[in-house]
Protein backbone atom coordinates (compact mmCIF):
# COMPACT_ATOMS: atom_id res chain seq x y z
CA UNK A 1 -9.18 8.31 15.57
CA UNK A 2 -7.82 5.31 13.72
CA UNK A 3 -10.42 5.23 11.10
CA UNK A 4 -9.23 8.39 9.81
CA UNK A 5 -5.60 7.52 10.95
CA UNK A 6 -5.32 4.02 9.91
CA UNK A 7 -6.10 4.81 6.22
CA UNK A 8 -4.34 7.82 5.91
CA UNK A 9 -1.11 5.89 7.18
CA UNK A 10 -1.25 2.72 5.00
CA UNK A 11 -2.04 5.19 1.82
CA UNK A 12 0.93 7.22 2.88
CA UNK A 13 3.19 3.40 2.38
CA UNK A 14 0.70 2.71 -0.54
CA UNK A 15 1.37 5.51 -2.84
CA UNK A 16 5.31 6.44 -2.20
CA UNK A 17 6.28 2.99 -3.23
CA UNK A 18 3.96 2.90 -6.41
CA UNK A 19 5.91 6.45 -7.01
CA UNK A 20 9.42 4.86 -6.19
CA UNK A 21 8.59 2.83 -9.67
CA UNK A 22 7.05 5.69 -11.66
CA UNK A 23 10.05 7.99 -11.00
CA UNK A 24 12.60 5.33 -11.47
CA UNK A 25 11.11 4.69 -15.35
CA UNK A 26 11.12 8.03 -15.63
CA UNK A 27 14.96 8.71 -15.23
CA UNK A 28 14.00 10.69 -11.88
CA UNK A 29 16.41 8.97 -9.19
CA UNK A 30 16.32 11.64 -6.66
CA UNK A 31 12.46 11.91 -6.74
CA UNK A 32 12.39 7.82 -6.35
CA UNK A 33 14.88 8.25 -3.10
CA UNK A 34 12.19 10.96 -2.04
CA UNK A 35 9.28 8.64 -2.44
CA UNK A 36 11.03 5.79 -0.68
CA UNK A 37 12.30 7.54 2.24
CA UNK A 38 8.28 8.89 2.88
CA UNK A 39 7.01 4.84 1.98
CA UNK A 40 9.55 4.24 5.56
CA UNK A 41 8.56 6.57 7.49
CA UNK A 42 5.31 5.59 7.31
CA UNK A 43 6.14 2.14 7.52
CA UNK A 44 7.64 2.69 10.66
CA UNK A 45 4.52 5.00 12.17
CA UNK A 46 2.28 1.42 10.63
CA UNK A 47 4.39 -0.75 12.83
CA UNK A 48 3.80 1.19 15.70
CA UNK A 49 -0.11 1.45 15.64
CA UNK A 50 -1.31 -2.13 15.72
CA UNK A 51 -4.77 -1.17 15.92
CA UNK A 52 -4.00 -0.85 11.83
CA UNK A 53 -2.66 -4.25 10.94
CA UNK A 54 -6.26 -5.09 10.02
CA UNK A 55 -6.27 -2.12 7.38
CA UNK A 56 -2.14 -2.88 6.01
CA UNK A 57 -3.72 -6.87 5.73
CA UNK A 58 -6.66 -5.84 3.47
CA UNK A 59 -4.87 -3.51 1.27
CA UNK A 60 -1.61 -6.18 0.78
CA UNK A 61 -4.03 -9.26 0.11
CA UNK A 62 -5.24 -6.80 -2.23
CA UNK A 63 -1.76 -5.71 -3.47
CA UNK A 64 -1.27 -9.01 -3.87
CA UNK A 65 -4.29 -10.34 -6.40
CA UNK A 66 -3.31 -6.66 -8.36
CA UNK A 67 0.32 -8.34 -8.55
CA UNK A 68 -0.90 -11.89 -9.70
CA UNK A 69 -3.65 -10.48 -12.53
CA UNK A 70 -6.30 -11.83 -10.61
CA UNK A 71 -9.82 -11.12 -11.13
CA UNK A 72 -11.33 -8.31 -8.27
CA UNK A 73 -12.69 -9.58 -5.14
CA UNK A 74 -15.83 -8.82 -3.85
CA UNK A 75 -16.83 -7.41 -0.91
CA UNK A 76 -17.73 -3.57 1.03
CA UNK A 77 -15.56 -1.27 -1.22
CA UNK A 78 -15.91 1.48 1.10
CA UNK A 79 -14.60 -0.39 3.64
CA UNK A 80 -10.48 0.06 4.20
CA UNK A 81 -10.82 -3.28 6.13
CA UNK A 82 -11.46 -5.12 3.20
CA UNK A 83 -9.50 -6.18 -0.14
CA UNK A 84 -11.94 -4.82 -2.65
CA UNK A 85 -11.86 -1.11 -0.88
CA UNK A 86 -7.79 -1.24 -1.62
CA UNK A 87 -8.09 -2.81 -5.19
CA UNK A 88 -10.80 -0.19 -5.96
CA UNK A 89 -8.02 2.25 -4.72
CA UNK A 90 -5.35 0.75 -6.65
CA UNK A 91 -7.53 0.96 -9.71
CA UNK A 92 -8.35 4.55 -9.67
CA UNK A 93 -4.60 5.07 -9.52
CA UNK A 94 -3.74 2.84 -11.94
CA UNK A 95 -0.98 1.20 -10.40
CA UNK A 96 0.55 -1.60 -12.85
CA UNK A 97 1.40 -5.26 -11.51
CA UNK A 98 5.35 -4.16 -10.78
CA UNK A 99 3.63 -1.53 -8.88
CA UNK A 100 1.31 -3.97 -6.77
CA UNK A 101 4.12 -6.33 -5.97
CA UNK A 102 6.51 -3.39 -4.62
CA UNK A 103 3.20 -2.12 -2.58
CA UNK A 104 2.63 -5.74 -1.41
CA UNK A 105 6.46 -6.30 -0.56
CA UNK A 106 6.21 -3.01 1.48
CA UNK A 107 3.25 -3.77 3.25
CA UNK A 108 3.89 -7.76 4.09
CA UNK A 109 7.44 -6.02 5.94
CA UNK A 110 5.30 -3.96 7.95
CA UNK A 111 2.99 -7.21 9.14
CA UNK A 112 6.43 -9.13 9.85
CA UNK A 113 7.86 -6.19 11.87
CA UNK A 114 4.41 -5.59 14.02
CA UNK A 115 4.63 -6.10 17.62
């Protein structure tokens, strides 16, 4: 089912590439190599379930405003279709700016690559 399935997959790009950063500042090079090779994998499984690209848009719009500073956006927060459910995610994680623009980088190479 690709409400359960679309989520899961753009949180398992999401959160390897905000740890790619973390492990880097924290001297850990082989953990960062770790995190990236997991952020590509599911990159690649993203690119091959289009029925997702509505889900990898939302969460790098909101990747995106993180990135820039911008103020939240409104809308259904429980909603992985929509900006505000992926900033509200990227909150509670407390992903930094550097770490938005990585996730946004990541996730705008998934929509160019999408068939």
């Amino acid at each position: 089912d690709n409400k359960v399935v679309g989520p899961l997959l753009v949180m398992n790009t999401v959160m390897p590439t905000a740890m790619v950063l973390a492990h880097r500042r924290n001297g850990n090079e082989d953990f960062a190599e770790m995190s990236q090779r997991v952020a590509t994998r599911a990159q690649i499984l993203l690119k091959d379930n289009p029925e997702s690209l509505s889900l990898v848009k939302a969460a790098r719009e909101a990747a995106a405003i993180k990135a820039d500073g911008e103020a939240p956006v409104s809308g259904e927060k429980q909603d992985p279709g929509m900006p505000a459910y992926w900033i509200k995610f990227y909150e509670k994680y407390e992903y930094d700016s550097d770490m938005c623009g990585a996730i946004s980088a990541a996730l705008s190479n998934v929509i160019s690559g999408s068939s």
